[in-house]
N, C-alpha and C. Protein backbone atom coordinates (compact mmCIF):
# COMPACT_ATOMS: atom_id res chain seq x y z
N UNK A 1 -16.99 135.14 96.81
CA UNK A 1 -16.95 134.90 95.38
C UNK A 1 -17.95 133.82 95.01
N UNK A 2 -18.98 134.25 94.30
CA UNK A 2 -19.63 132.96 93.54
C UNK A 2 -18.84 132.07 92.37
N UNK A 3 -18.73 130.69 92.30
CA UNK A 3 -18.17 129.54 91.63
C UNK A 3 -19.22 129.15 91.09
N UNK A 4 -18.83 129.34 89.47
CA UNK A 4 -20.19 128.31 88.50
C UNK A 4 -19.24 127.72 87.84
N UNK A 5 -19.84 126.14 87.61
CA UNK A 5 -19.55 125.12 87.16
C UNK A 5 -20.49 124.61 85.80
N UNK A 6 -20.40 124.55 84.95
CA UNK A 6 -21.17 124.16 84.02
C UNK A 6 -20.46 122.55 83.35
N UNK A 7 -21.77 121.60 83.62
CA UNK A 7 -20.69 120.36 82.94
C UNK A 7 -21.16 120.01 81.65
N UNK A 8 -20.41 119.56 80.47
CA UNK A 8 -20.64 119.15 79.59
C UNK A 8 -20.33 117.80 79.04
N UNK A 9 -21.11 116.80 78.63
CA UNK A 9 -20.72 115.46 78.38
C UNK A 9 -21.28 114.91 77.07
N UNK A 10 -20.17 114.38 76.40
CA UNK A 10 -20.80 114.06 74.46
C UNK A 10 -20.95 115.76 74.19
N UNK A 11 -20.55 116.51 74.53
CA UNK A 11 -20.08 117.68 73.62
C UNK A 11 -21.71 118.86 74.27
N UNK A 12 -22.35 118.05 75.05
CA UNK A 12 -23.83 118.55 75.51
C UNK A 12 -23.60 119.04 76.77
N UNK A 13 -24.82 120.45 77.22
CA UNK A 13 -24.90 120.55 78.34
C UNK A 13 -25.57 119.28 79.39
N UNK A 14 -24.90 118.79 81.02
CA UNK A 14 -25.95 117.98 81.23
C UNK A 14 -25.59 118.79 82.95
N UNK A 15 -25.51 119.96 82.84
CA UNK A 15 -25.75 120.57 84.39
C UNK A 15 -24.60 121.50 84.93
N UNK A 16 -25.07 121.87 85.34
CA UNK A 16 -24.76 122.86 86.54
C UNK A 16 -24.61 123.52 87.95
N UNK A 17 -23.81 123.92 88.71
CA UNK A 17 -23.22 124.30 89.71
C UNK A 17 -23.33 125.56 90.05
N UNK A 18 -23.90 126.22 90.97
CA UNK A 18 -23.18 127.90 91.46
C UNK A 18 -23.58 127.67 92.91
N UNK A 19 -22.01 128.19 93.96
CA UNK A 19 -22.28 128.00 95.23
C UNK A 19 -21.27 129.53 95.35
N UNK A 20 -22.01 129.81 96.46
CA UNK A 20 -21.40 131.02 97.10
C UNK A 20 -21.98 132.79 96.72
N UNK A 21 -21.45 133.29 97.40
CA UNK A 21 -22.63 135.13 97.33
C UNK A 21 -21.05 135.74 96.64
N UNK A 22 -21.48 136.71 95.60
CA UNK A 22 -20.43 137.38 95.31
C UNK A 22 -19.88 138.44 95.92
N UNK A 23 -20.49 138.73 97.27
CA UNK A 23 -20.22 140.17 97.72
C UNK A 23 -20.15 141.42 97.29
N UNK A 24 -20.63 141.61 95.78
CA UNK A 24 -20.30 142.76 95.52
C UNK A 24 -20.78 143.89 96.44
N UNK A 25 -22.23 143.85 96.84
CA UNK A 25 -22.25 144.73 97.73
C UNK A 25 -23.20 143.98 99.09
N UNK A 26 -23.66 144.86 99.99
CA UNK A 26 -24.19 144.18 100.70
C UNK A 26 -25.39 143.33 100.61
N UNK A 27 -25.82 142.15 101.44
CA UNK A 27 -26.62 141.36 101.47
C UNK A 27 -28.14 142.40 101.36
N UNK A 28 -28.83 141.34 100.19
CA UNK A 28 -29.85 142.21 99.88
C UNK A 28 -29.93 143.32 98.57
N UNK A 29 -28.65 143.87 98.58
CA UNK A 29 -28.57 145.04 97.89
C UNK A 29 -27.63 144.63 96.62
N UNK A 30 -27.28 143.00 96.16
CA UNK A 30 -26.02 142.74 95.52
C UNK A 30 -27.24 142.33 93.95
N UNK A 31 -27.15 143.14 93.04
CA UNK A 31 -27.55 143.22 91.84
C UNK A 31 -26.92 141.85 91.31
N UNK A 32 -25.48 142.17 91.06
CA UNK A 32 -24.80 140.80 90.28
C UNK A 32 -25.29 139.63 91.02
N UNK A 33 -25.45 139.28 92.45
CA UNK A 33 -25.63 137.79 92.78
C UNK A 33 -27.37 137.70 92.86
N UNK A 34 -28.04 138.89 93.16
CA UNK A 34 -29.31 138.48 92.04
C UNK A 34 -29.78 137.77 90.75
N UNK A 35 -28.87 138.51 90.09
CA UNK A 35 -29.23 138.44 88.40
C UNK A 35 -28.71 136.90 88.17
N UNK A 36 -27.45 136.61 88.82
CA UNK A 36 -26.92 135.10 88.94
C UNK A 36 -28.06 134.29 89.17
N UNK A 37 -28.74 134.45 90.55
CA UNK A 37 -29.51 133.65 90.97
C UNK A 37 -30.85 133.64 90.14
N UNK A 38 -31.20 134.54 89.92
CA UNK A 38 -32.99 134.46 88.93
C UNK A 38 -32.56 133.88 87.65
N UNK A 39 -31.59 134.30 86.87
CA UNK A 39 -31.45 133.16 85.45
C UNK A 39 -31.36 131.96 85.90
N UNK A 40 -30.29 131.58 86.74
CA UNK A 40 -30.29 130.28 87.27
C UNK A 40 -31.63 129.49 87.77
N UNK A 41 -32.23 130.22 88.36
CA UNK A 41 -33.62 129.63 88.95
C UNK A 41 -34.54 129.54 87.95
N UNK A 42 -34.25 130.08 86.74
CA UNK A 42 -35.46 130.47 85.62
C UNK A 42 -35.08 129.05 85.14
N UNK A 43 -33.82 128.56 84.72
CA UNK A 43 -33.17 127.42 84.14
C UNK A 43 -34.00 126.29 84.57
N UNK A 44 -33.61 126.39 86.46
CA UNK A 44 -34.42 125.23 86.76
C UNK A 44 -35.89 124.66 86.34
N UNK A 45 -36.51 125.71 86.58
CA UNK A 45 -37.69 125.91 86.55
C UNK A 45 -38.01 125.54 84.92
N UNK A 46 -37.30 125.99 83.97
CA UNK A 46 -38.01 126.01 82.27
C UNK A 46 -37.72 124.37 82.22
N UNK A 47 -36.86 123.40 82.83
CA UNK A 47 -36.13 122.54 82.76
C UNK A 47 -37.33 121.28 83.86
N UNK A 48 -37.31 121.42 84.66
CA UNK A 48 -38.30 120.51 85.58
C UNK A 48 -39.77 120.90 85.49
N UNK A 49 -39.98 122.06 85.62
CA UNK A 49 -41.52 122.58 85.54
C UNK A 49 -42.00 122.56 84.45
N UNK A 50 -41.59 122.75 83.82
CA UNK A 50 -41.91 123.59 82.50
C UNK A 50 -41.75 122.33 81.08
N UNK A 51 -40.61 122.09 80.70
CA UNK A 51 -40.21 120.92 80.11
C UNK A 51 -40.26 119.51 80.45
N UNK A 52 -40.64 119.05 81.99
CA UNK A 52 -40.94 118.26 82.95
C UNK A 52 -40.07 116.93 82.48
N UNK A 53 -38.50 117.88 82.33
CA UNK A 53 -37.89 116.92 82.83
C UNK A 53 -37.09 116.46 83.63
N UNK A 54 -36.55 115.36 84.24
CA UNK A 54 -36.26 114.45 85.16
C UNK A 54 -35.13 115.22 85.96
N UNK A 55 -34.63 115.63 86.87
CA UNK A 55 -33.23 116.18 87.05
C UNK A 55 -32.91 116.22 88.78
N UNK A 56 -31.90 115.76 89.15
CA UNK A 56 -31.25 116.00 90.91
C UNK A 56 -31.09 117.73 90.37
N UNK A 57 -31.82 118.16 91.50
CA UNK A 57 -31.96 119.28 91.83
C UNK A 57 -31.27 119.60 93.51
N UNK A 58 -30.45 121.03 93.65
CA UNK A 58 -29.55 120.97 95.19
C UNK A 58 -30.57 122.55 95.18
N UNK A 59 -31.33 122.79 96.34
CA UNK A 59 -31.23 124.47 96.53
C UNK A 59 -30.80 124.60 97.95
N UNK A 60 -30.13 125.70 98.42
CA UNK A 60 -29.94 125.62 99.77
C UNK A 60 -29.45 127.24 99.95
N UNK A 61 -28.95 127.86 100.67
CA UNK A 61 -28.66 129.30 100.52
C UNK A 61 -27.33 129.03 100.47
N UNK A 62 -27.36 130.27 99.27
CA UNK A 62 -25.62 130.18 98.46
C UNK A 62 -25.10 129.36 97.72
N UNK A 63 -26.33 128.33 97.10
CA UNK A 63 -25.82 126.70 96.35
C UNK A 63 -27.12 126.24 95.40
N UNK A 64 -26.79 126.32 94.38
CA UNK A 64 -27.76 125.62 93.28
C UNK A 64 -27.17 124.52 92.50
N UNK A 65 -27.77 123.53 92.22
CA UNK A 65 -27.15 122.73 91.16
C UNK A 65 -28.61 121.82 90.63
N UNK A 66 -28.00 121.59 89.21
CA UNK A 66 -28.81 120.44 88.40
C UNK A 66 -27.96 119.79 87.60
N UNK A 67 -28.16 118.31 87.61
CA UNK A 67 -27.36 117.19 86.80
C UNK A 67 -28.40 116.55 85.94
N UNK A 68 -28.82 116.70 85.06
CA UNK A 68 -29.25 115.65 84.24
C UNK A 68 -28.65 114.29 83.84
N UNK A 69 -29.70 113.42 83.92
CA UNK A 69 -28.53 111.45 83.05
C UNK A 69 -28.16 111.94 82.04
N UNK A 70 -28.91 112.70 81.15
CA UNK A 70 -28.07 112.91 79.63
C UNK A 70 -29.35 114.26 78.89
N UNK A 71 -28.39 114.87 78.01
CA UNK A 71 -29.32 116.16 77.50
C UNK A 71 -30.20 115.66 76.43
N UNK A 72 -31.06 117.10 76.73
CA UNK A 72 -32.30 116.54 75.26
C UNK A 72 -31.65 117.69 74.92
N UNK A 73 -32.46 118.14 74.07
CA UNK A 73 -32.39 119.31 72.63
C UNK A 73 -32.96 120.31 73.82
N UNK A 74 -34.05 120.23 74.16
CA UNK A 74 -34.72 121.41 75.54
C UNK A 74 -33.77 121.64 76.55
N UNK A 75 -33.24 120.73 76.55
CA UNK A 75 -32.35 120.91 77.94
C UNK A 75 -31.07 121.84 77.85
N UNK A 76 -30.43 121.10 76.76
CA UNK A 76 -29.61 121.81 75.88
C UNK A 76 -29.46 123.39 75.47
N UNK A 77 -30.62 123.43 75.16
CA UNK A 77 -31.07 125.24 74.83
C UNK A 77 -31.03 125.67 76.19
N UNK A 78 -31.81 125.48 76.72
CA UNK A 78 -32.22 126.15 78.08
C UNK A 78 -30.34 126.24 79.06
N UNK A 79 -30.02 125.13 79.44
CA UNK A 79 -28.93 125.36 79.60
C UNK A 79 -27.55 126.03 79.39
N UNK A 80 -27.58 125.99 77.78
CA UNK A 80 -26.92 126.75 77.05
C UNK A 80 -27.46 128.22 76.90
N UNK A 81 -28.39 128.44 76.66
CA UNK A 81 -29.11 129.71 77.37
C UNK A 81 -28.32 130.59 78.34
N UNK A 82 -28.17 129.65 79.57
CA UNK A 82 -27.67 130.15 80.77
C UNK A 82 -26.33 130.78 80.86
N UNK A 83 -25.78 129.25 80.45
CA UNK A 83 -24.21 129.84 80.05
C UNK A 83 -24.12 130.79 79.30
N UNK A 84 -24.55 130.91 78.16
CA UNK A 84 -24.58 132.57 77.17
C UNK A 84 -24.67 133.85 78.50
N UNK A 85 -26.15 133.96 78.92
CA UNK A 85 -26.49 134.64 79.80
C UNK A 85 -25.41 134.62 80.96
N UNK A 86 -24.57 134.04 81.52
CA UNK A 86 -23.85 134.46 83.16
C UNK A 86 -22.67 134.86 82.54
N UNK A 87 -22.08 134.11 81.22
CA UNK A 87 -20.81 134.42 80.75
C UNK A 87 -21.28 136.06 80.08
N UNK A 88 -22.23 136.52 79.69
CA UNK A 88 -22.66 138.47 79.48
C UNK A 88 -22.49 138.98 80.91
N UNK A 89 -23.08 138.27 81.70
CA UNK A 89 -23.36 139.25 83.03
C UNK A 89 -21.86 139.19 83.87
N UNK A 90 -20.97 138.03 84.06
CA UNK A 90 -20.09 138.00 84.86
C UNK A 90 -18.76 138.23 83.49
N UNK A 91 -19.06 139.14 82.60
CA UNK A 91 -18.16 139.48 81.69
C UNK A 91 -16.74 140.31 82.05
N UNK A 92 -17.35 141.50 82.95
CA UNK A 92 -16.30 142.53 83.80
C UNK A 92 -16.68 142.11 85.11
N UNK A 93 -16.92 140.91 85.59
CA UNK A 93 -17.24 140.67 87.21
C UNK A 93 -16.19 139.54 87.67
N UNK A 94 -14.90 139.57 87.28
CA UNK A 94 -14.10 138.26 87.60
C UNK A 94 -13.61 138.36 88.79
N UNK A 95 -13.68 139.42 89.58
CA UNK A 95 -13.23 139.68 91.00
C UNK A 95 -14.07 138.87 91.32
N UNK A 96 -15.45 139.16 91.64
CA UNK A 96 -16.36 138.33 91.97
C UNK A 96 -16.87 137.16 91.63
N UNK A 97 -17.01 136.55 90.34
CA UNK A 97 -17.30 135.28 89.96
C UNK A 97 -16.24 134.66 88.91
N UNK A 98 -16.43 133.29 89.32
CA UNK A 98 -15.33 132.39 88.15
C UNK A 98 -16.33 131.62 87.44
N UNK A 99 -16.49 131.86 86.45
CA UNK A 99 -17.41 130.41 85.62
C UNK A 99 -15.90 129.63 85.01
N UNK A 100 -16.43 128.37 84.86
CA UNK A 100 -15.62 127.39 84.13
C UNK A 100 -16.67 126.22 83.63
N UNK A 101 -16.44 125.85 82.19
CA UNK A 101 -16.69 124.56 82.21
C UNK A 101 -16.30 123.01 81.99
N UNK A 102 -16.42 122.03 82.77
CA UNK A 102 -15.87 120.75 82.75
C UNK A 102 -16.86 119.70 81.70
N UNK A 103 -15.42 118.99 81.38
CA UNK A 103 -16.22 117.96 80.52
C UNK A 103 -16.06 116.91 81.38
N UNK A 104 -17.37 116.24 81.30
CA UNK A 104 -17.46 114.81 82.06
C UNK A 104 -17.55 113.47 81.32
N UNK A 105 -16.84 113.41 80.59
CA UNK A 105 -16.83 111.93 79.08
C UNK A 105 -15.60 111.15 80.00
């Protein structure tokens, strides 16, 4: 089962969590923990590369995360972005994935 974590603090996105393969089907061949992983990676990427801003970044196999100190307006979108996007895709996928999000105030 993939676990996403999305945290929110002052009412803002300031990061995110996803660890684990959803198994839907076999390694290689799993559409849903694709599509998880390329939005997610797009996030990073529009967010450090792209927007060049500051962020602890985790990659490792089966584990992504980004924490920002605090959101901008870019960060915000882009993040919130995401969440829109995994909460469509993992809509009928709850066998396989749990999103939740925590507030950190």
């Amino acid at each position: 089962m993939t676990k996403i974590f999305f945290t929110k603090r002052n009412d803002k996105f300031v990061g995110f969590t996803i660890s684990g393969h959803t198994n839907k089907a076999e390694h290689g061949k799993d559409v849903l923990c694709a599509a998880i992983s390329t939005a997610s990676q797009m996030t990073v990427c529009g967010i450090v590369e792209v927007a060049k801003v500051k962020a602890k970044v985790k990659i490792k196999s089966g584990f992504l995360s980004l924490e920002l100190e605090e959101a901008t307006e870019q960060t915000e979108l882009l993040i919130k972005t995401l969440y829109k996007t995994l909460c469509s895709i993992c809509e009928n996928e709850k066998k396989y994935v749990k999103l939740e999000v925590r507030d950190d105030n």
